[in-house]
C-alpha atoms as a PDB file:
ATOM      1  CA  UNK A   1      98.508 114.069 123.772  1.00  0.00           C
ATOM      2  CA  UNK A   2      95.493 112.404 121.719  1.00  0.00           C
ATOM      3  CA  UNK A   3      94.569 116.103 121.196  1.00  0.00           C
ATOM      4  CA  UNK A   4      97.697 116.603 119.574  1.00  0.00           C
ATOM      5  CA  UNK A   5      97.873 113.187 117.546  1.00  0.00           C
ATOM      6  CA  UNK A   6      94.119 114.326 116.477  1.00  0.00           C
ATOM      7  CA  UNK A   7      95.284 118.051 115.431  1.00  0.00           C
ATOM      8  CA  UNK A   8      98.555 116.308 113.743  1.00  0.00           C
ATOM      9  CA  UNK A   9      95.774 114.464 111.351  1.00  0.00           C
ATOM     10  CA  UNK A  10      93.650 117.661 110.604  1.00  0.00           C
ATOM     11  CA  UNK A  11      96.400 119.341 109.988  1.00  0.00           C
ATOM     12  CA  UNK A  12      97.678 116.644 107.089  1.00  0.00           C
ATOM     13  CA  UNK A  13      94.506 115.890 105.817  1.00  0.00           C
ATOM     14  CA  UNK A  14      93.708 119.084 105.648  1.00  0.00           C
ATOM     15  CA  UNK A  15      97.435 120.080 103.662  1.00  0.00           C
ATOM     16  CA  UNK A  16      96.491 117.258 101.560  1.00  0.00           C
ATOM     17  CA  UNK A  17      92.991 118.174 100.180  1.00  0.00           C
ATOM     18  CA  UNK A  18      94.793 121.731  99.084  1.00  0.00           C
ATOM     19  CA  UNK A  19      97.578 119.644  97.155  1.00  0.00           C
ATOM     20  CA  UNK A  20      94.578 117.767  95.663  1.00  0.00           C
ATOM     21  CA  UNK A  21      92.507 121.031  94.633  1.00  0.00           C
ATOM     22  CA  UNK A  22      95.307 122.717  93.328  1.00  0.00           C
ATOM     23  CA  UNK A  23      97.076 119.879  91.416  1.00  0.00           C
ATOM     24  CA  UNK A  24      93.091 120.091  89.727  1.00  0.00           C
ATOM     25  CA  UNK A  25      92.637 123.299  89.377  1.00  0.00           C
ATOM     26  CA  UNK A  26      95.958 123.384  87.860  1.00  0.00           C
ATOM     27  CA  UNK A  27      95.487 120.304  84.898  1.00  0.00           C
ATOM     28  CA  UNK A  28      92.161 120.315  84.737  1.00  0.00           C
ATOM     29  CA  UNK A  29      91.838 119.377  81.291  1.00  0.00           C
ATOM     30  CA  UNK A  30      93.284 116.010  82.784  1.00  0.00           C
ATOM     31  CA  UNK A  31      90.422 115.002  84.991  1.00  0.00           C
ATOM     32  CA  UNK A  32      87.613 114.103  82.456  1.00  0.00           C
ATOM     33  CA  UNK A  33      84.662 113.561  85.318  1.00  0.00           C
ATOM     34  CA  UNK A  34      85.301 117.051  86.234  1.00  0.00           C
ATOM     35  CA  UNK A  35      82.620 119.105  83.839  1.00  0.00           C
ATOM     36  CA  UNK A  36      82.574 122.673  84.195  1.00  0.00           C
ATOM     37  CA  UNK A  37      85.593 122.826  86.803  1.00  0.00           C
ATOM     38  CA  UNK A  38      82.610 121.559  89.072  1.00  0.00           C
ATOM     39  CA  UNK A  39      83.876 118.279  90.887  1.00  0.00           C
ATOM     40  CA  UNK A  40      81.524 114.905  90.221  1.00  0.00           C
ATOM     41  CA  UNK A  41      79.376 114.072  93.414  1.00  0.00           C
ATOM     42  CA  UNK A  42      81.587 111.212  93.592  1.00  0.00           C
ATOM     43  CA  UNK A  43      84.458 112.944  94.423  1.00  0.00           C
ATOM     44  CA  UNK A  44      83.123 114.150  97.879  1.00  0.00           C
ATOM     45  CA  UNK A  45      82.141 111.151  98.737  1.00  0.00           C
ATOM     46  CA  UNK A  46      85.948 109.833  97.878  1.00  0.00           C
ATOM     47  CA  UNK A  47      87.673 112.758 100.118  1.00  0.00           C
ATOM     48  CA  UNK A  48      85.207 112.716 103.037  1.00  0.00           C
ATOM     49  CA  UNK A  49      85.475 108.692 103.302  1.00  0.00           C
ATOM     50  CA  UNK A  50      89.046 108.735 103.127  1.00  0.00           C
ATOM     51  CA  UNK A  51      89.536 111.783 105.641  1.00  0.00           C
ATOM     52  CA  UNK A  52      87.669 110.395 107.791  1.00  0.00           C
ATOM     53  CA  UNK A  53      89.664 106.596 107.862  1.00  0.00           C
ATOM     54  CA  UNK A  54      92.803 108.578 107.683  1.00  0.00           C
ATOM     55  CA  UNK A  55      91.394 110.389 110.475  1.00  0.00           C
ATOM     56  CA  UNK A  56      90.171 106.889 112.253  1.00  0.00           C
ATOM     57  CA  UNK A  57      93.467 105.360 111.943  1.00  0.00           C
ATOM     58  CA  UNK A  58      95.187 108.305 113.299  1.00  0.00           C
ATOM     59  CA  UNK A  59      93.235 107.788 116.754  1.00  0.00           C
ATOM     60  CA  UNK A  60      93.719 103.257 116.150  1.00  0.00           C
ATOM     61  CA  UNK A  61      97.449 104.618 116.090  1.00  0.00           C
ATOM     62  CA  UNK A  62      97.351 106.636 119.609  1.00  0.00           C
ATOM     63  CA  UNK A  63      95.672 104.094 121.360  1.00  0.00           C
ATOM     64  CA  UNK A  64      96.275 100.678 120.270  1.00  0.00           C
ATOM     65  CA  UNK A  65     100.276 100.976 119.402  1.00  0.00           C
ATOM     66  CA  UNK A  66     100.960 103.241 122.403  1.00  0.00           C
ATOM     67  CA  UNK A  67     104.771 101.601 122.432  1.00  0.00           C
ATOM     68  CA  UNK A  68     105.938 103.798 119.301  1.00  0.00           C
ATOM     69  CA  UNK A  69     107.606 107.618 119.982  1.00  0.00           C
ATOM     70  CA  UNK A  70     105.019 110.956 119.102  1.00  0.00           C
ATOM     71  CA  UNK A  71     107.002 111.447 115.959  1.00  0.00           C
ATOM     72  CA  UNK A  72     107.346 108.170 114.563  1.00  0.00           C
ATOM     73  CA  UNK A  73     103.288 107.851 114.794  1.00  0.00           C
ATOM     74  CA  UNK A  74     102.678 111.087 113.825  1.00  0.00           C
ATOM     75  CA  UNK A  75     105.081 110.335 110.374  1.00  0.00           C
ATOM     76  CA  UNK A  76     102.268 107.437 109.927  1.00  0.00           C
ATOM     77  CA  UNK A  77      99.669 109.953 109.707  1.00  0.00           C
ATOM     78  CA  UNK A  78     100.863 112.252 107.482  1.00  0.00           C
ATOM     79  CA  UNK A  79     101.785 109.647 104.603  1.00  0.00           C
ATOM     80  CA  UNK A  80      98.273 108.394 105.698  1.00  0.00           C
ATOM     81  CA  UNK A  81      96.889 111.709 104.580  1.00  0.00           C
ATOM     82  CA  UNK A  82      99.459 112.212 101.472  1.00  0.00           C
ATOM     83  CA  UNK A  83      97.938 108.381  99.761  1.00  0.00           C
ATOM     84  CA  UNK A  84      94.397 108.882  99.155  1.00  0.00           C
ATOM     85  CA  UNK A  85      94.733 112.064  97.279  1.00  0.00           C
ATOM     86  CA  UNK A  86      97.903 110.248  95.543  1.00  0.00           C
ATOM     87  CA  UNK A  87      95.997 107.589  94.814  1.00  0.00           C
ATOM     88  CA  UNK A  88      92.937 109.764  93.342  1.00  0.00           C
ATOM     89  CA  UNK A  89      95.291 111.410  90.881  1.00  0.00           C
ATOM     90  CA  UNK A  90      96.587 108.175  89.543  1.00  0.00           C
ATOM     91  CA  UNK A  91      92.952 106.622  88.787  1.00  0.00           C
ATOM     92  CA  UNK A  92      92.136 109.477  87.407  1.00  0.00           C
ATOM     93  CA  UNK A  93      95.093 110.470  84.988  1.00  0.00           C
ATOM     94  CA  UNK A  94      97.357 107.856  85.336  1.00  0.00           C
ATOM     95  CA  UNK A  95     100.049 109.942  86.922  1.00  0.00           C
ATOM     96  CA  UNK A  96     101.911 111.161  90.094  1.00  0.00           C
ATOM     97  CA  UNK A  97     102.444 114.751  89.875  1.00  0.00           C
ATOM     98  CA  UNK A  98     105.626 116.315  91.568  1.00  0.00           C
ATOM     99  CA  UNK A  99     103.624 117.846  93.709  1.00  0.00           C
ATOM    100  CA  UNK A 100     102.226 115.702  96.278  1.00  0.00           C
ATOM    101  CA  UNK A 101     106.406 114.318  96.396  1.00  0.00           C
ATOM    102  CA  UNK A 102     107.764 117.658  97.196  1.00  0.00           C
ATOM    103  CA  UNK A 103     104.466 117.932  99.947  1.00  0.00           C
ATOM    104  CA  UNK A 104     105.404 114.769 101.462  1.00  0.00           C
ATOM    105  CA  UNK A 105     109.889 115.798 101.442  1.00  0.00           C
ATOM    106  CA  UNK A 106     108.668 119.193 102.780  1.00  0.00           C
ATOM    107  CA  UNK A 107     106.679 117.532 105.699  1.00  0.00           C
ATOM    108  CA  UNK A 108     109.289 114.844 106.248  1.00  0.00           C
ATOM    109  CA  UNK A 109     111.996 117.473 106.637  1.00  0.00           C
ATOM    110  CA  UNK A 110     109.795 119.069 109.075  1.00  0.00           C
ATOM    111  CA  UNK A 111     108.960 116.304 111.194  1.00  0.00           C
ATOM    112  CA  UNK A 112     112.876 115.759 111.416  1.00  0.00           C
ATOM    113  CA  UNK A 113     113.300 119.080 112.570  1.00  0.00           C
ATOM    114  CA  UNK A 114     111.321 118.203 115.595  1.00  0.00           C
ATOM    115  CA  UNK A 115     113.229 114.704 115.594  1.00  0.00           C
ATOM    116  CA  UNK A 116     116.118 116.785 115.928  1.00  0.00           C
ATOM    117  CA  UNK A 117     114.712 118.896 118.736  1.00  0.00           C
ATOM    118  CA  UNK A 118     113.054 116.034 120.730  1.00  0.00           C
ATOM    119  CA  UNK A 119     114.197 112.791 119.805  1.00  0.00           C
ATOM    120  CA  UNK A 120     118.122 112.982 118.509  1.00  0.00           C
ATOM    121  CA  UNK A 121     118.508 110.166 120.696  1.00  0.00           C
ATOM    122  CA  UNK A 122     117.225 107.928 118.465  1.00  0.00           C
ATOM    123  CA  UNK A 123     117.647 109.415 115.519  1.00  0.00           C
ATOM    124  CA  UNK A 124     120.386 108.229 113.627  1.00  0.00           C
ATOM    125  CA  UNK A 125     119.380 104.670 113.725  1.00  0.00           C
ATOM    126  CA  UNK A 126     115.936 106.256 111.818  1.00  0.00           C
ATOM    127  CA  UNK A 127     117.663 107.963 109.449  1.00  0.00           C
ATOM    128  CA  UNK A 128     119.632 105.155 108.286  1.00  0.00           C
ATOM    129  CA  UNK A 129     116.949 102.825 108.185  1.00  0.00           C
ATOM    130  CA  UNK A 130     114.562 104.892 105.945  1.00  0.00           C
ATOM    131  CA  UNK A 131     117.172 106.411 103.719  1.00  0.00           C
ATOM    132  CA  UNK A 132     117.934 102.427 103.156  1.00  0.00           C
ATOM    133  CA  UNK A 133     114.500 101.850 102.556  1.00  0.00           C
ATOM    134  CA  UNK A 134     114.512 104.687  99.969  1.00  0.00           C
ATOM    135  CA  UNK A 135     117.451 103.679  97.823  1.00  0.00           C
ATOM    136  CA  UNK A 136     116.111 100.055  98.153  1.00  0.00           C
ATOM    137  CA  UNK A 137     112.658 101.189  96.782  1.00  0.00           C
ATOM    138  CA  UNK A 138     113.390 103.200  93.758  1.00  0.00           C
ATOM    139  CA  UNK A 139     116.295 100.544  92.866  1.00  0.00           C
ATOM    140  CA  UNK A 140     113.952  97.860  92.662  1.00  0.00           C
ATOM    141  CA  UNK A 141     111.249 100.274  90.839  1.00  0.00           C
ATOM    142  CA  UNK A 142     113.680 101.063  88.512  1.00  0.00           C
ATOM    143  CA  UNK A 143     114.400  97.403  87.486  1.00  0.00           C
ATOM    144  CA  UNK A 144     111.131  96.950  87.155  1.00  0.00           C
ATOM    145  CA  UNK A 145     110.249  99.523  85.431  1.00  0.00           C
ATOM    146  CA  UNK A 146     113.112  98.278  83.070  1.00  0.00           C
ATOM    147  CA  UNK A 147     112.105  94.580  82.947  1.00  0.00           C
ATOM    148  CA  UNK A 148     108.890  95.185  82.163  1.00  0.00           C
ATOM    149  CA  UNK A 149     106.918  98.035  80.222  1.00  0.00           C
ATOM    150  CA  UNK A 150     104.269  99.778  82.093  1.00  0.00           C
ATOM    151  CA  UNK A 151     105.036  98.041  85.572  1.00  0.00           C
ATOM    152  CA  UNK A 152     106.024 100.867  87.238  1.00  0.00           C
ATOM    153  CA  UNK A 153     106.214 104.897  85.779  1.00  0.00           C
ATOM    154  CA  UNK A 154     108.273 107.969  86.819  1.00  0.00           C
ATOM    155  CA  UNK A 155     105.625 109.090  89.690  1.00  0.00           C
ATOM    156  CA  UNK A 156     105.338 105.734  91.333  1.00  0.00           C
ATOM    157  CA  UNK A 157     109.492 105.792  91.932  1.00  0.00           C
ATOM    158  CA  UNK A 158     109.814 108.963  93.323  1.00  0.00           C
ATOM    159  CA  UNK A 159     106.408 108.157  95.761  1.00  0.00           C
ATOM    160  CA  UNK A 160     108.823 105.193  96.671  1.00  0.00           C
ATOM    161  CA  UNK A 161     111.425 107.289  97.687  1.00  0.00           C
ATOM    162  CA  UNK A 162     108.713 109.787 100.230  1.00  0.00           C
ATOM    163  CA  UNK A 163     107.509 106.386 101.697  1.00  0.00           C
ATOM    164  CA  UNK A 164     110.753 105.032 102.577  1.00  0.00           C
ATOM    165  CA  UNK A 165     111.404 108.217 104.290  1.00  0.00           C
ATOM    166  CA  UNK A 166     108.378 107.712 106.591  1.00  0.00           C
ATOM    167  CA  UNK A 167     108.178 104.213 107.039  1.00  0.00           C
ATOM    168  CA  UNK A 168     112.121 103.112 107.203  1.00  0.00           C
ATOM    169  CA  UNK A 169     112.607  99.157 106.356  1.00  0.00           C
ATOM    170  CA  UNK A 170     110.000  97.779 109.201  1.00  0.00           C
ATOM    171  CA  UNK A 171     107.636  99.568 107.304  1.00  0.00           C
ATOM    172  CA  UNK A 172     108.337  99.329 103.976  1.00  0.00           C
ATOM    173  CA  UNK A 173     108.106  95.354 103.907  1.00  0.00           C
ATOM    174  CA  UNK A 174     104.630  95.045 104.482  1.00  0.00           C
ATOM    175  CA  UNK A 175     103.207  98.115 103.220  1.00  0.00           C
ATOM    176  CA  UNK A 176     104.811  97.201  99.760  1.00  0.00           C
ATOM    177  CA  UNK A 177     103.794  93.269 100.221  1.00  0.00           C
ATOM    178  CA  UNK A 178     100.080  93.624 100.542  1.00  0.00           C
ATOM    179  CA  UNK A 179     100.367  96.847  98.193  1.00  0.00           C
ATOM    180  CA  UNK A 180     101.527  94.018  95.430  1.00  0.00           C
ATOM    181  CA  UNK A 181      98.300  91.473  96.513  1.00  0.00           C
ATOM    182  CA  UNK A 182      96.292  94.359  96.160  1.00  0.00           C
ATOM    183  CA  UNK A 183      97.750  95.354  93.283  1.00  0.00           C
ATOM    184  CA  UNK A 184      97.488  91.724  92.150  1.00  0.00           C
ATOM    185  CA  UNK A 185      93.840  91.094  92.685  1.00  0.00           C
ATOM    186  CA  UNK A 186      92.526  94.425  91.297  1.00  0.00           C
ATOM    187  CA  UNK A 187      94.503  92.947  87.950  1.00  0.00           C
ATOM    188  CA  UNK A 188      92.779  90.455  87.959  1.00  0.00           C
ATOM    189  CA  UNK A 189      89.487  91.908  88.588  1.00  0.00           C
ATOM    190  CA  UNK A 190      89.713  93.930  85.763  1.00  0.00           C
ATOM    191  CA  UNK A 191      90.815  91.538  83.348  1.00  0.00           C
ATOM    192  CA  UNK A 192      88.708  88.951  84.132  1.00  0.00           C
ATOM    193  CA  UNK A 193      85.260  91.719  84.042  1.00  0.00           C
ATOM    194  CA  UNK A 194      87.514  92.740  80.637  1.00  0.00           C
ATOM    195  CA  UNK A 195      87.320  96.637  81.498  1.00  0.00           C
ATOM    196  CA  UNK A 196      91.446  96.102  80.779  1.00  0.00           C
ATOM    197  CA  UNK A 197      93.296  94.467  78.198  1.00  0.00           C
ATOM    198  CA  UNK A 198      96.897  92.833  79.436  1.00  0.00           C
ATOM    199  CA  UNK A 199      98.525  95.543  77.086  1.00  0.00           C
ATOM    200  CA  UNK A 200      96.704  98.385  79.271  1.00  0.00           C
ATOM    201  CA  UNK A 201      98.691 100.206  82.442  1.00  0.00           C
ATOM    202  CA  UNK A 202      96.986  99.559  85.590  1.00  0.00           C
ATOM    203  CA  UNK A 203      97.231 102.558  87.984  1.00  0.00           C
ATOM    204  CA  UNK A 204      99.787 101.207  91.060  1.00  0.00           C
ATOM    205  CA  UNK A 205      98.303 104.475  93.551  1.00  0.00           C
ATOM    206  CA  UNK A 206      94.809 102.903  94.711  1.00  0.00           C
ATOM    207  CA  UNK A 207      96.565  99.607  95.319  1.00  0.00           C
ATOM    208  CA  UNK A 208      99.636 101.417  96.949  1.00  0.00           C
ATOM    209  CA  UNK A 209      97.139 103.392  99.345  1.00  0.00           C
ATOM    210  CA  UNK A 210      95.663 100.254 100.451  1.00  0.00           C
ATOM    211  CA  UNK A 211      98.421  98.325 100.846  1.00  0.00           C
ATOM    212  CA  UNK A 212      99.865 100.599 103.157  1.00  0.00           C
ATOM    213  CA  UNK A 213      96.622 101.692 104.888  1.00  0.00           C
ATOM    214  CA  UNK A 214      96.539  97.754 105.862  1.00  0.00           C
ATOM    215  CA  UNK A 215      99.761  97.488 106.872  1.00  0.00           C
ATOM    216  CA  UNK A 216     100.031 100.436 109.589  1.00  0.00           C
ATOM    217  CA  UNK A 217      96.470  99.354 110.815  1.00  0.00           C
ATOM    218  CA  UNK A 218      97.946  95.786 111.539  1.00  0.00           C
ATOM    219  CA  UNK A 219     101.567  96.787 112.480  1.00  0.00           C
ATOM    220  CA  UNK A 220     101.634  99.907 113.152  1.00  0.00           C
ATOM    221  CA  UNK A 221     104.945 100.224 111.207  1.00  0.00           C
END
């Protein structure tokens, strides 16, 4: 079954680099570093790095949290795979496109198609807990996004709502905790090295991708 779990990853990773190129090919006028449509050297560093942790904690997931079900690990790894290039985007143009949500609904309704076919036994008690997690998320995004300006934008809410879907409540607690001292600490990094004024928007993605990445590798949730 590790072949599987390994094949699962590939196959994520691998849908997720093509959501990347095309969302680029697609605005490239957006993504200043690119000159020439050619992609800066930096850039394969970025996607090889993080395919290969995505790939890393894939295989940390198998072994070392052997308790969970196929599918719920295997959800794990694809919002694994659907955060770096997420997180890319928003450093890059301070956005979320719509595309990289409808990738992750599209996979999520997948994955419960084979919930449906080899799991339905506990599925209902899944469902309920991430579509909670889901309204919970994108309520409290959207009072924060109303409290105060620039906190939280239009791309960030609807990412809320995929990442409920795959994490339910257990997960969603700690993956959105250390995402917010992540968050925290790159603030202050950057206003304290002044490369940010207080009145700038910080991009939420990066810290969102490490947040979570922490919080499956130490819960597995």
């Amino acid at each position: 079954m590790l072949g599987v779990m390994i094949l699962c990853g590939v196959m994520a990773n691998g849908a997720a680099a093509g959501l990347l190129h095309r969302e680029i090919r697609k605005n490239r006028d957006q993504y200043k570093r690119w000159k020439e449509g050619k992609p800066p050297s930096a850039f394969w560093g970025y996607s090889g790095g993080m395919i290969a942790l995505a790939m890393g904690l894939t295989i940390f997931l198998y072994c070392f949290y052997g308790d969970n079900t196929f599918l719920f690990t295997v959800k794990r790894v694809i919002l694994l795979a659907l955060l770096w290039p997420v997180a890319y985007t928003d450093f890059e143009t301070m956005r979320i496109p719509n595309l990289f949500v409808a990738g992750g609904l599209a996979a999520r309704v997948l994955v419960l198609a084979a919930e449906l076919l080899f799991e339905r036994e506990d599925l209902l008690p899944a469902i309920l807990s991430e579509a909670a997690a889901s309204v919970i998320l994108f309520l409290v995004a959207a009072l924060c996004a109303l409290i105060v300006k620039n906190s939280i934008g239009g791309g960030d809410m609807k990412l809320f709502i995929v990442m409920g879907l795959f994490l339910g409540l257990q997960g969603t607690w700690g993956a959105m905790f250390l995402s917010l001292v992540v968050s925290f600490v790159i603030a202050v990094v950057v206003l304290v090295s002044k490369k940010k004024s207080r009145k700038d928007a910080i991009p939420f993605g990066p810290a969102l991708m490490i947040g979570t990445y922490l919080s499956i590798f130490l819960t597995g949730m």
